[in-house]
N, C-alpha and C. Protein backbone atom coordinates (compact mmCIF):
# COMPACT_ATOMS: atom_id res chain seq x y z
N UNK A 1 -27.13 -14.81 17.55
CA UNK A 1 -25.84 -14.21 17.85
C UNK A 1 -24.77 -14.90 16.99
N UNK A 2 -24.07 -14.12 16.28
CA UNK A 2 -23.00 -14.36 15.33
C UNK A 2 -22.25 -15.10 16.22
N UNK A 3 -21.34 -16.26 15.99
CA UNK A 3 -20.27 -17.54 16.36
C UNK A 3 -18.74 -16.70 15.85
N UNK A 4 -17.62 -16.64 16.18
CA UNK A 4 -16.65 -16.57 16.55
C UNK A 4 -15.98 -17.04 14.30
N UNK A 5 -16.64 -18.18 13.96
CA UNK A 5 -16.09 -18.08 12.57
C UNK A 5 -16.95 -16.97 11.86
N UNK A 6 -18.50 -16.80 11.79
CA UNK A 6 -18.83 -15.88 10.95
C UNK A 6 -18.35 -14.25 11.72
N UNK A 7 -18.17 -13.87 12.58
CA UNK A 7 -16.98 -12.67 13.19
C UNK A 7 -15.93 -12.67 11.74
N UNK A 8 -15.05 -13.85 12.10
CA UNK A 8 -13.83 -14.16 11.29
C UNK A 8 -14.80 -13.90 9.70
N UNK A 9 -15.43 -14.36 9.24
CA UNK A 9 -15.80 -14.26 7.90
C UNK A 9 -16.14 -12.76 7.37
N UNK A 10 -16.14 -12.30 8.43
CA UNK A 10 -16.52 -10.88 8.32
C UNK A 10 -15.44 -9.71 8.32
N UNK A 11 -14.28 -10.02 9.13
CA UNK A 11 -13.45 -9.51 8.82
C UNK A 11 -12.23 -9.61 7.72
N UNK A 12 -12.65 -11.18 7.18
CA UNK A 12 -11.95 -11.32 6.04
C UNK A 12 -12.37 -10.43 4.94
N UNK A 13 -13.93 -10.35 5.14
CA UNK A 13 -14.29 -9.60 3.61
C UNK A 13 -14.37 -8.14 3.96
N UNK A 14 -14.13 -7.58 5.07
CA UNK A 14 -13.76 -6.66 5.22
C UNK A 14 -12.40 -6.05 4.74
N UNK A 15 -11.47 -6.73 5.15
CA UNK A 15 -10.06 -6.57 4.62
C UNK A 15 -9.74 -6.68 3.19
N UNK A 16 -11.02 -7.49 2.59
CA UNK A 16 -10.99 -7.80 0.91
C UNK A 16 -11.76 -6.25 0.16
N UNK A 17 -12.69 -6.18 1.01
CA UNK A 17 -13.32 -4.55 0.41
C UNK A 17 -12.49 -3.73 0.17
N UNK A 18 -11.29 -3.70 1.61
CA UNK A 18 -10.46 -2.67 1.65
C UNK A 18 -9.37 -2.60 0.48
N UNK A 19 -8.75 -3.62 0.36
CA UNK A 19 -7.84 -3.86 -0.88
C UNK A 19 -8.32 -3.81 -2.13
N UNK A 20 -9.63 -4.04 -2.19
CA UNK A 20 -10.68 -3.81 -3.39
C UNK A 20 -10.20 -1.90 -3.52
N UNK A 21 -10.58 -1.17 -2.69
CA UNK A 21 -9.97 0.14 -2.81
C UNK A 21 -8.69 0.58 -2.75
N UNK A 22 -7.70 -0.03 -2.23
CA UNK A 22 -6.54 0.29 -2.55
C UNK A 22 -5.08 -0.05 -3.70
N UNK A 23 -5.72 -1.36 -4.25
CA UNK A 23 -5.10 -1.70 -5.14
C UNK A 23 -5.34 -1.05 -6.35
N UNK A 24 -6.33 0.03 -6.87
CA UNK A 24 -6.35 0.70 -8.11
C UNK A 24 -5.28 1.43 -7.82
N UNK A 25 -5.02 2.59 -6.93
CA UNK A 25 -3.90 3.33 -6.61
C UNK A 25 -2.76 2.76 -6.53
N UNK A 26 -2.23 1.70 -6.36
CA UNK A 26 -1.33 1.02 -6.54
C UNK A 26 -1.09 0.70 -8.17
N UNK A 27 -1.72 0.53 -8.49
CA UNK A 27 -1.82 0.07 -9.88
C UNK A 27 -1.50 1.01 -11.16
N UNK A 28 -2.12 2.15 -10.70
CA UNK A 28 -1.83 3.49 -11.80
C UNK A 28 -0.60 3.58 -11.71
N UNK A 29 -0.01 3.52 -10.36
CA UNK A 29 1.25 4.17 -9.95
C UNK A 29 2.21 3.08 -10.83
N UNK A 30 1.72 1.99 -10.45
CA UNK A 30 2.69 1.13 -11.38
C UNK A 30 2.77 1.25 -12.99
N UNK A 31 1.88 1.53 -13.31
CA UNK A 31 1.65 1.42 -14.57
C UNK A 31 2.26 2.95 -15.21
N UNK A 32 2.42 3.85 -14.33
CA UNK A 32 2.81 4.73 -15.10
C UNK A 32 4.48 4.92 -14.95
N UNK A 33 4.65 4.32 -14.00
CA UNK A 33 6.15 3.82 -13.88
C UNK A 33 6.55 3.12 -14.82
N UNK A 34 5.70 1.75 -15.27
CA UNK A 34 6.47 1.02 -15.78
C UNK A 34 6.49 1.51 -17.34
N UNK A 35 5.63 2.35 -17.99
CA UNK A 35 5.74 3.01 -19.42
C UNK A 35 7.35 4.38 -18.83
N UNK A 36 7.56 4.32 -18.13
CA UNK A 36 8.72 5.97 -17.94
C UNK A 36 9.20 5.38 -19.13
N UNK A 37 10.32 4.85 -18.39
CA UNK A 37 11.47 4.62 -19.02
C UNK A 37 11.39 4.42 -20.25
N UNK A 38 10.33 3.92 -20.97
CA UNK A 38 10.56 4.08 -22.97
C UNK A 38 9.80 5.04 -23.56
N UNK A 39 10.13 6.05 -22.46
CA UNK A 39 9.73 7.21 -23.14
C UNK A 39 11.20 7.76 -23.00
N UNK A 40 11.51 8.49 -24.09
CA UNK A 40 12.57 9.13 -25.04
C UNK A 40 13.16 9.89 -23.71
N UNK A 41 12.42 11.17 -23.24
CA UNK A 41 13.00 11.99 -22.50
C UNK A 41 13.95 11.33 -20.59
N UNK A 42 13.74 10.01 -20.63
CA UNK A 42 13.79 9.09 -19.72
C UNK A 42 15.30 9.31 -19.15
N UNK A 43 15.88 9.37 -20.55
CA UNK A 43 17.88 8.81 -20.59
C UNK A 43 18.31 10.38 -19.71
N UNK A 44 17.49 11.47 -19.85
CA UNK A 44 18.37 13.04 -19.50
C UNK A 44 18.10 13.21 -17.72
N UNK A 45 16.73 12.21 -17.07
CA UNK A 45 17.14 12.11 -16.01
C UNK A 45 18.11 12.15 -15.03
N UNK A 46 18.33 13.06 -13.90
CA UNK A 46 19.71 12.81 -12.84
C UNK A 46 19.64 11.40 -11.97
N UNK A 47 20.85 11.03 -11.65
CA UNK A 47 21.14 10.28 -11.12
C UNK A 47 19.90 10.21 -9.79
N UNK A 48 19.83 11.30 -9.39
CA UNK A 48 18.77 11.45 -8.14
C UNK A 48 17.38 10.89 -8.45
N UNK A 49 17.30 11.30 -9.61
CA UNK A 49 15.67 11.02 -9.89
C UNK A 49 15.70 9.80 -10.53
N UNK A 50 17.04 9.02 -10.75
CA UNK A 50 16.83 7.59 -11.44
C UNK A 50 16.61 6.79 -9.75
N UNK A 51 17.48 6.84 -8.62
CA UNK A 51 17.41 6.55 -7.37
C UNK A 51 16.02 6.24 -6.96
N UNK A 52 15.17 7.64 -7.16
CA UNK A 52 13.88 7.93 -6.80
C UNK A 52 12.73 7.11 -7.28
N UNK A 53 13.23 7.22 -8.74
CA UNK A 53 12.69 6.06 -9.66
C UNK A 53 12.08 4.67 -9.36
N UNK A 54 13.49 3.89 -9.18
CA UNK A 54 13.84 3.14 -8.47
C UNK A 54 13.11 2.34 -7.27
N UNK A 55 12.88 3.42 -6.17
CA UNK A 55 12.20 3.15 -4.75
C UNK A 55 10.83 3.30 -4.97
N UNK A 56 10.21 4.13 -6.24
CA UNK A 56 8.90 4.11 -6.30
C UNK A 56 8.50 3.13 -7.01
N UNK A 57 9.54 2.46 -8.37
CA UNK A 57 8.96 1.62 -9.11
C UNK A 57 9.41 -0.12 -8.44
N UNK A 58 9.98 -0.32 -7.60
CA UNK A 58 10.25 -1.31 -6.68
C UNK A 58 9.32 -1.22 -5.10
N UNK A 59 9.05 -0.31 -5.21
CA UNK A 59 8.12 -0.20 -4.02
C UNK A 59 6.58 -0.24 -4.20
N UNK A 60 6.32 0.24 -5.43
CA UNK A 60 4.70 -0.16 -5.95
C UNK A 60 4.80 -1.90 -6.79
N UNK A 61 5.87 -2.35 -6.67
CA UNK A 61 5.70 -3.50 -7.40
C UNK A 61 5.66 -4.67 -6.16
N UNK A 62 6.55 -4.28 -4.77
CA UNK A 62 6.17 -4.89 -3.91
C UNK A 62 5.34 -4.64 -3.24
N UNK A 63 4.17 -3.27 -3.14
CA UNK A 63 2.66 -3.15 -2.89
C UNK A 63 2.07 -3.91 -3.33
N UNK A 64 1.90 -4.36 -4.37
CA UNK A 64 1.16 -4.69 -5.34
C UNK A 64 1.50 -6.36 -4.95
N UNK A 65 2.57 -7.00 -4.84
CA UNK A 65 2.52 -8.25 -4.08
C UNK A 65 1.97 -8.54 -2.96
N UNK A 66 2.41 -7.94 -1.98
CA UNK A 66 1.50 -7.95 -1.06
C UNK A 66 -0.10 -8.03 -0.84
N UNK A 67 -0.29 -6.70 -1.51
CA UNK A 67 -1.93 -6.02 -1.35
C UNK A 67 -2.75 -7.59 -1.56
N UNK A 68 -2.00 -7.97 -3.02
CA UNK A 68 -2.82 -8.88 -3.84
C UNK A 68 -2.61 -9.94 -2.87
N UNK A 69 -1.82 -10.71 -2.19
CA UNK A 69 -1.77 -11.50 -2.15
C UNK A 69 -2.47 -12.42 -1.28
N UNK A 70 -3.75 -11.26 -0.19
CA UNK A 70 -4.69 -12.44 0.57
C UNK A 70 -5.38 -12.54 -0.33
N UNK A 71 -5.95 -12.17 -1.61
CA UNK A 71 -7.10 -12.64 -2.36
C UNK A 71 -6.62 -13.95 -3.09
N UNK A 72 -5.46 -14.15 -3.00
CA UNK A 72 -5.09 -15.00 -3.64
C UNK A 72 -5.22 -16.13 -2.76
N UNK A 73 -4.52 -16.19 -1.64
CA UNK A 73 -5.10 -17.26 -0.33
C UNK A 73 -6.47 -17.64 -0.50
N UNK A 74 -7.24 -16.59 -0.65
CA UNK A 74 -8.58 -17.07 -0.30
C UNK A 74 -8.74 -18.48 -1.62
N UNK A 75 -8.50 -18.23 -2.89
CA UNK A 75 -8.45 -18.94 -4.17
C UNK A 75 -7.77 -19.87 -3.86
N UNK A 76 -6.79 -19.63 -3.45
CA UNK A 76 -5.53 -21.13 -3.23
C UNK A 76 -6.05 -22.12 -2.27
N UNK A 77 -6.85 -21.67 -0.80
CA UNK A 77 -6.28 -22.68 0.15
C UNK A 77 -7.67 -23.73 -0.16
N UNK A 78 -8.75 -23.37 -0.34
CA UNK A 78 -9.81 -24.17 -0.38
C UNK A 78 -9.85 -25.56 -1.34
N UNK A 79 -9.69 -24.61 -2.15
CA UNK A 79 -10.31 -25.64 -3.91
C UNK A 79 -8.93 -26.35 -3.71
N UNK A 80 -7.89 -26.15 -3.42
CA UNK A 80 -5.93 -27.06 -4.11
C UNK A 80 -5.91 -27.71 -2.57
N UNK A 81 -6.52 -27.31 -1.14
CA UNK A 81 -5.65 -28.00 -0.37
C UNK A 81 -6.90 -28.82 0.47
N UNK A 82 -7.43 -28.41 0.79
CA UNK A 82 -8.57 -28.95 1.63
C UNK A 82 -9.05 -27.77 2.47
N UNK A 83 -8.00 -26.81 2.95
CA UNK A 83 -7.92 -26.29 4.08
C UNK A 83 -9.31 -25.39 3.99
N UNK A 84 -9.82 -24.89 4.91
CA UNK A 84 -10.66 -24.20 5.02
C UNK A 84 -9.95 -22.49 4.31
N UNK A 85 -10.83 -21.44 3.89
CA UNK A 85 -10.52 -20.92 3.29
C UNK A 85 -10.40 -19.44 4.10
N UNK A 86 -11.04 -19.59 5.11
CA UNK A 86 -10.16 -18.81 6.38
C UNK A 86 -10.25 -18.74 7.97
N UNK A 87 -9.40 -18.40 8.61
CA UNK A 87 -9.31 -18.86 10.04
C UNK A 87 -8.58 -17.49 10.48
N UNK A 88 -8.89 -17.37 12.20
CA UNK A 88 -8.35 -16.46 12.45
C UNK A 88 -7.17 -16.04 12.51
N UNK A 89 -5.90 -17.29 12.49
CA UNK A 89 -4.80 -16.72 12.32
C UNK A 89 -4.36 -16.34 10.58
N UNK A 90 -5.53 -16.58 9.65
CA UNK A 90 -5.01 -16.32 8.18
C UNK A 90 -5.32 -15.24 8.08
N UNK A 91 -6.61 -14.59 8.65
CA UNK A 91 -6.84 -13.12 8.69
C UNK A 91 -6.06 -12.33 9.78
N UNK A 92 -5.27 -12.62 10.44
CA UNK A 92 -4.15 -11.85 11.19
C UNK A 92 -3.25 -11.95 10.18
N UNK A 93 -2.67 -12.71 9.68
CA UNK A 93 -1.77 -12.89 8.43
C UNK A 93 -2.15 -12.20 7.43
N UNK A 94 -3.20 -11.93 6.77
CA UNK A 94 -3.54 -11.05 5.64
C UNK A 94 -3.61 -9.49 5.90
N UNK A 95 -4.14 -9.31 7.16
CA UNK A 95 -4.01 -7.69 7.64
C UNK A 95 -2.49 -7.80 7.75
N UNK A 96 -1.53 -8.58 8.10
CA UNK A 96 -0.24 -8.01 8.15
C UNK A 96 0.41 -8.03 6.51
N UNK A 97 -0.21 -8.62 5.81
CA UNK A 97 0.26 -8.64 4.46
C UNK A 97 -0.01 -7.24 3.77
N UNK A 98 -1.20 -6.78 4.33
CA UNK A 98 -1.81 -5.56 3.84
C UNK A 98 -1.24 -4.06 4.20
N UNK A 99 -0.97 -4.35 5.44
CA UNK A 99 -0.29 -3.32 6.04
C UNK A 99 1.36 -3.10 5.50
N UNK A 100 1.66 -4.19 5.04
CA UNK A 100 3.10 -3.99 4.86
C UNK A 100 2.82 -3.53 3.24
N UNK A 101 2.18 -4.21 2.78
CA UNK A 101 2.17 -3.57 1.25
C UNK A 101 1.83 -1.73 1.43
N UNK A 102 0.84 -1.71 2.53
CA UNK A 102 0.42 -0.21 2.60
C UNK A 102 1.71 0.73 2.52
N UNK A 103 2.69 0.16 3.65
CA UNK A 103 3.86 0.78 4.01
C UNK A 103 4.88 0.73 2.83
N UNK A 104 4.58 -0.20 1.69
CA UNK A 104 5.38 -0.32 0.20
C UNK A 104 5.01 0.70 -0.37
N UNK A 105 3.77 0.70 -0.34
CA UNK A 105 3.11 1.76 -1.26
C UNK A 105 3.17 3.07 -1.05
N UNK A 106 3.22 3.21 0.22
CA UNK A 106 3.67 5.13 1.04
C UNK A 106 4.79 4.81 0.56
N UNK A 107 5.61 4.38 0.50
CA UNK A 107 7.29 4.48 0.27
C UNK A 107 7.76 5.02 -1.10
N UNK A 108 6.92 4.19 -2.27
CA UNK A 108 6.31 4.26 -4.06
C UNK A 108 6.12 5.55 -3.76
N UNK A 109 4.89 5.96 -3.04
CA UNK A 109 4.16 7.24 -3.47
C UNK A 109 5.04 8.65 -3.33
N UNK A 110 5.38 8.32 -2.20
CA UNK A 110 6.51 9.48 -2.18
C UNK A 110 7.87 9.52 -2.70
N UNK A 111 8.32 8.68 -2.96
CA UNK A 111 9.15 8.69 -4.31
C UNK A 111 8.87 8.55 -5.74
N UNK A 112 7.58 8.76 -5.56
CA UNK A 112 7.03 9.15 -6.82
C UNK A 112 6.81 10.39 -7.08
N UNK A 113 6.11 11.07 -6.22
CA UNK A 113 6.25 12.37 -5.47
C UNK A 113 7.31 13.40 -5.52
N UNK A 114 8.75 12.45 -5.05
CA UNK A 114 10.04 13.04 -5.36
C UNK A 114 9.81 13.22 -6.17
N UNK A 115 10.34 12.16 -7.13
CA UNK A 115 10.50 12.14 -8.76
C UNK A 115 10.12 13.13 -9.34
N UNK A 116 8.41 13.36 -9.68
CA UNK A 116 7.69 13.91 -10.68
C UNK A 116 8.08 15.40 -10.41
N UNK A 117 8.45 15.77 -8.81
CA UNK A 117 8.45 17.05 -8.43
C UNK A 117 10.13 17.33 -8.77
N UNK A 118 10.78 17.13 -8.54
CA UNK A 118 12.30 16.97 -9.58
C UNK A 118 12.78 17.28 -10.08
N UNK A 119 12.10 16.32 -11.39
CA UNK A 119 12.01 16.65 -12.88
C UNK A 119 11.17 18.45 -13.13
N UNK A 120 9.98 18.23 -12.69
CA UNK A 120 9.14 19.99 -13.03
C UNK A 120 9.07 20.88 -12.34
N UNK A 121 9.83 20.49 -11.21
CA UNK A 121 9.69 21.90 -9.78
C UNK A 121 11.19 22.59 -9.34
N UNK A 122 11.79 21.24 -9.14
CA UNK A 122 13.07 21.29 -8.31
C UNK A 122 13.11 22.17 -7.11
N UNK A 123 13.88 22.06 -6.42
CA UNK A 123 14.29 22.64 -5.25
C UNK A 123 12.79 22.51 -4.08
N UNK A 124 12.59 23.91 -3.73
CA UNK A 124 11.74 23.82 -2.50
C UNK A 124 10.67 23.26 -2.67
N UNK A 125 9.75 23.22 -4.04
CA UNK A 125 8.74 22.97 -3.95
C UNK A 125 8.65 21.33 -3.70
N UNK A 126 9.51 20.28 -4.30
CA UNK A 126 9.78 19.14 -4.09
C UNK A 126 10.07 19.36 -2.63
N UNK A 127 10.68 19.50 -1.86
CA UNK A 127 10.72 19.51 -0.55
C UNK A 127 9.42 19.27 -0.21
N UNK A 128 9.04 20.33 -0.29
CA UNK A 128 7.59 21.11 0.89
C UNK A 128 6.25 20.05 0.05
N UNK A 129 6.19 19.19 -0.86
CA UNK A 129 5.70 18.25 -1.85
C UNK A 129 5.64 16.85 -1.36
N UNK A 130 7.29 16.58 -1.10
CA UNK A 130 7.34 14.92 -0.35
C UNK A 130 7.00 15.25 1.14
N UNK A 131 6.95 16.68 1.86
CA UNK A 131 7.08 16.45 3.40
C UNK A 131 5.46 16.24 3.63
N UNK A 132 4.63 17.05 2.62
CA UNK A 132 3.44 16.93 3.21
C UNK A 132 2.56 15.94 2.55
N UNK A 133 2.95 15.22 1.22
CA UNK A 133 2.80 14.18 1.02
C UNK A 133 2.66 13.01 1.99
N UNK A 134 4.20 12.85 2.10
CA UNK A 134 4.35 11.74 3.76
C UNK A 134 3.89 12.06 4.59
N UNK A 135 3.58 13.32 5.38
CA UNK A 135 2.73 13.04 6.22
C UNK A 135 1.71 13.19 6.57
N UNK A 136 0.79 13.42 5.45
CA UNK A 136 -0.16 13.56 5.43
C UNK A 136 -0.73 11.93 5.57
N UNK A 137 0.37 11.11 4.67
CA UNK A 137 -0.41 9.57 4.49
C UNK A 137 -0.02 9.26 6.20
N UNK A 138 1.07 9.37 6.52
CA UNK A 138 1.26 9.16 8.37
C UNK A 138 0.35 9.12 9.05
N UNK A 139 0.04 10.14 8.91
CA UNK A 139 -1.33 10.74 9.76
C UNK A 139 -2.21 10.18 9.63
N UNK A 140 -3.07 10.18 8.34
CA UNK A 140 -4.12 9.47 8.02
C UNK A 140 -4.28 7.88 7.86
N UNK A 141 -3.18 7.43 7.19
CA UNK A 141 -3.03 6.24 7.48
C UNK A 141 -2.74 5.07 8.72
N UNK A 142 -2.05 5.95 9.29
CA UNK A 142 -1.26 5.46 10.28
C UNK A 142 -2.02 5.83 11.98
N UNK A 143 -1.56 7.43 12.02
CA UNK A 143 -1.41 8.26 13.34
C UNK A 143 -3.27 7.91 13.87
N UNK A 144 -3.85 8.24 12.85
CA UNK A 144 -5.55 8.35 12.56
C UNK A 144 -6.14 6.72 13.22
N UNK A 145 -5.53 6.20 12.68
CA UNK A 145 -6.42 4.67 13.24
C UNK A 145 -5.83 3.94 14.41
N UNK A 146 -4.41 4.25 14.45
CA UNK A 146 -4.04 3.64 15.74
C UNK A 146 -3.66 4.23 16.77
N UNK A 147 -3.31 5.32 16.91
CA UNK A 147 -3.25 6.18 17.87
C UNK A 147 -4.95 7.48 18.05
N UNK A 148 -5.11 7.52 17.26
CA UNK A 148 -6.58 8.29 17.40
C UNK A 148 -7.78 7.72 17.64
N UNK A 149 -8.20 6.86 17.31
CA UNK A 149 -9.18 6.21 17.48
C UNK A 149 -8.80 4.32 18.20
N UNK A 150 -7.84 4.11 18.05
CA UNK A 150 -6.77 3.23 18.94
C UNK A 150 -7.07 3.73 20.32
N UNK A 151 -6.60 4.84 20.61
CA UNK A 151 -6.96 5.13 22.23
C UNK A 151 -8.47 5.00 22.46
N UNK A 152 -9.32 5.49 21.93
CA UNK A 152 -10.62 6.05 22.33
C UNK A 152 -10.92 4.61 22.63
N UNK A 153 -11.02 3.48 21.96
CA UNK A 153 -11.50 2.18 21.93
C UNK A 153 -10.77 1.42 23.30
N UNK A 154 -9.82 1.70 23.21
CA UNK A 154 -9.32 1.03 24.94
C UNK A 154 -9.49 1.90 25.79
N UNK A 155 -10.21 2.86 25.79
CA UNK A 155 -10.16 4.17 27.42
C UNK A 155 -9.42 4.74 27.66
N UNK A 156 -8.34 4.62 26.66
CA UNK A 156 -7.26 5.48 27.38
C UNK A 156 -7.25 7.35 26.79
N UNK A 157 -8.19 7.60 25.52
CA UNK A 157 -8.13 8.78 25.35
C UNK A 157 -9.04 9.43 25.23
């Protein structure tokens, strides 16, 4: 019977798989942000879509801090401090690191979303673009694991 640290060891590399999959998407997004702007057609942008800009390319750059940053714990605390390289309150700390980057990154995506839709759609279709964008990630991200399957696991649904 598994002990209470290999549990913990297990959900660390669980949470590391997971960011293993979510940091490529983070990453494109950044990367194609960060080439916009020296591209020529960049300067004829509206004020709106520089705004938009903005929240997606500051919001995938603080995903991207986050996401990364329990793998980096794991590297830092062992080999530089002594400390053991994880415990249960560091993996409560890294799922909250993760989650908040998640919530950076929905923020990026749909103002990325704005943006691109903007510039080549304008009007309704950008609407009806960011609404089901966002909530589609709501849902799935969010509504899906802690309220949907959140209830079933405590009895209550």
């Amino acid at each position: 019977m598994p002990d209470r640290h290999d549990e913990v060891d297990d959900e660390f590399r669980a949470l590391m798989e997971g960011l293993r999959t979510t940091l490529p998407s983070v990453q494109v997004l950044f990367g194609f942000l960060l080439v916009l702007p020296f591209q020529s057609s960049f300067v004829e942008i509206s004020s709106v879509a520089e705004v938009a800009y903005a929240v997606s390319f500051y919001g995938s750059a603080l995903a991207l801090v986050l996401l990364v940053a329990p793998s980096v714990h794991q590297r830092v605390r062992a080999p530089i401090s002594g400390v053991a390289r994880r415990d249960e309150e560091h993996v409560l700390f890294a799922a909250k690191l993760a989650i908040a980057g998640s919530v950076c990154f929905l923020l990026a995506l749909v103002a990325g979303v704005f943006l691109v839709s903007i510039v080549v759609f304008e009007g309704l279709v950008t609407g009806v673009a960011v609404a089901v964008v966002a909530a589609l990630a709501l849902w799935s991200w969010f509504f899906v694991p802690l309220l949907r399957f959140g209830l079933k696991r405590t009895g209550s649904g």
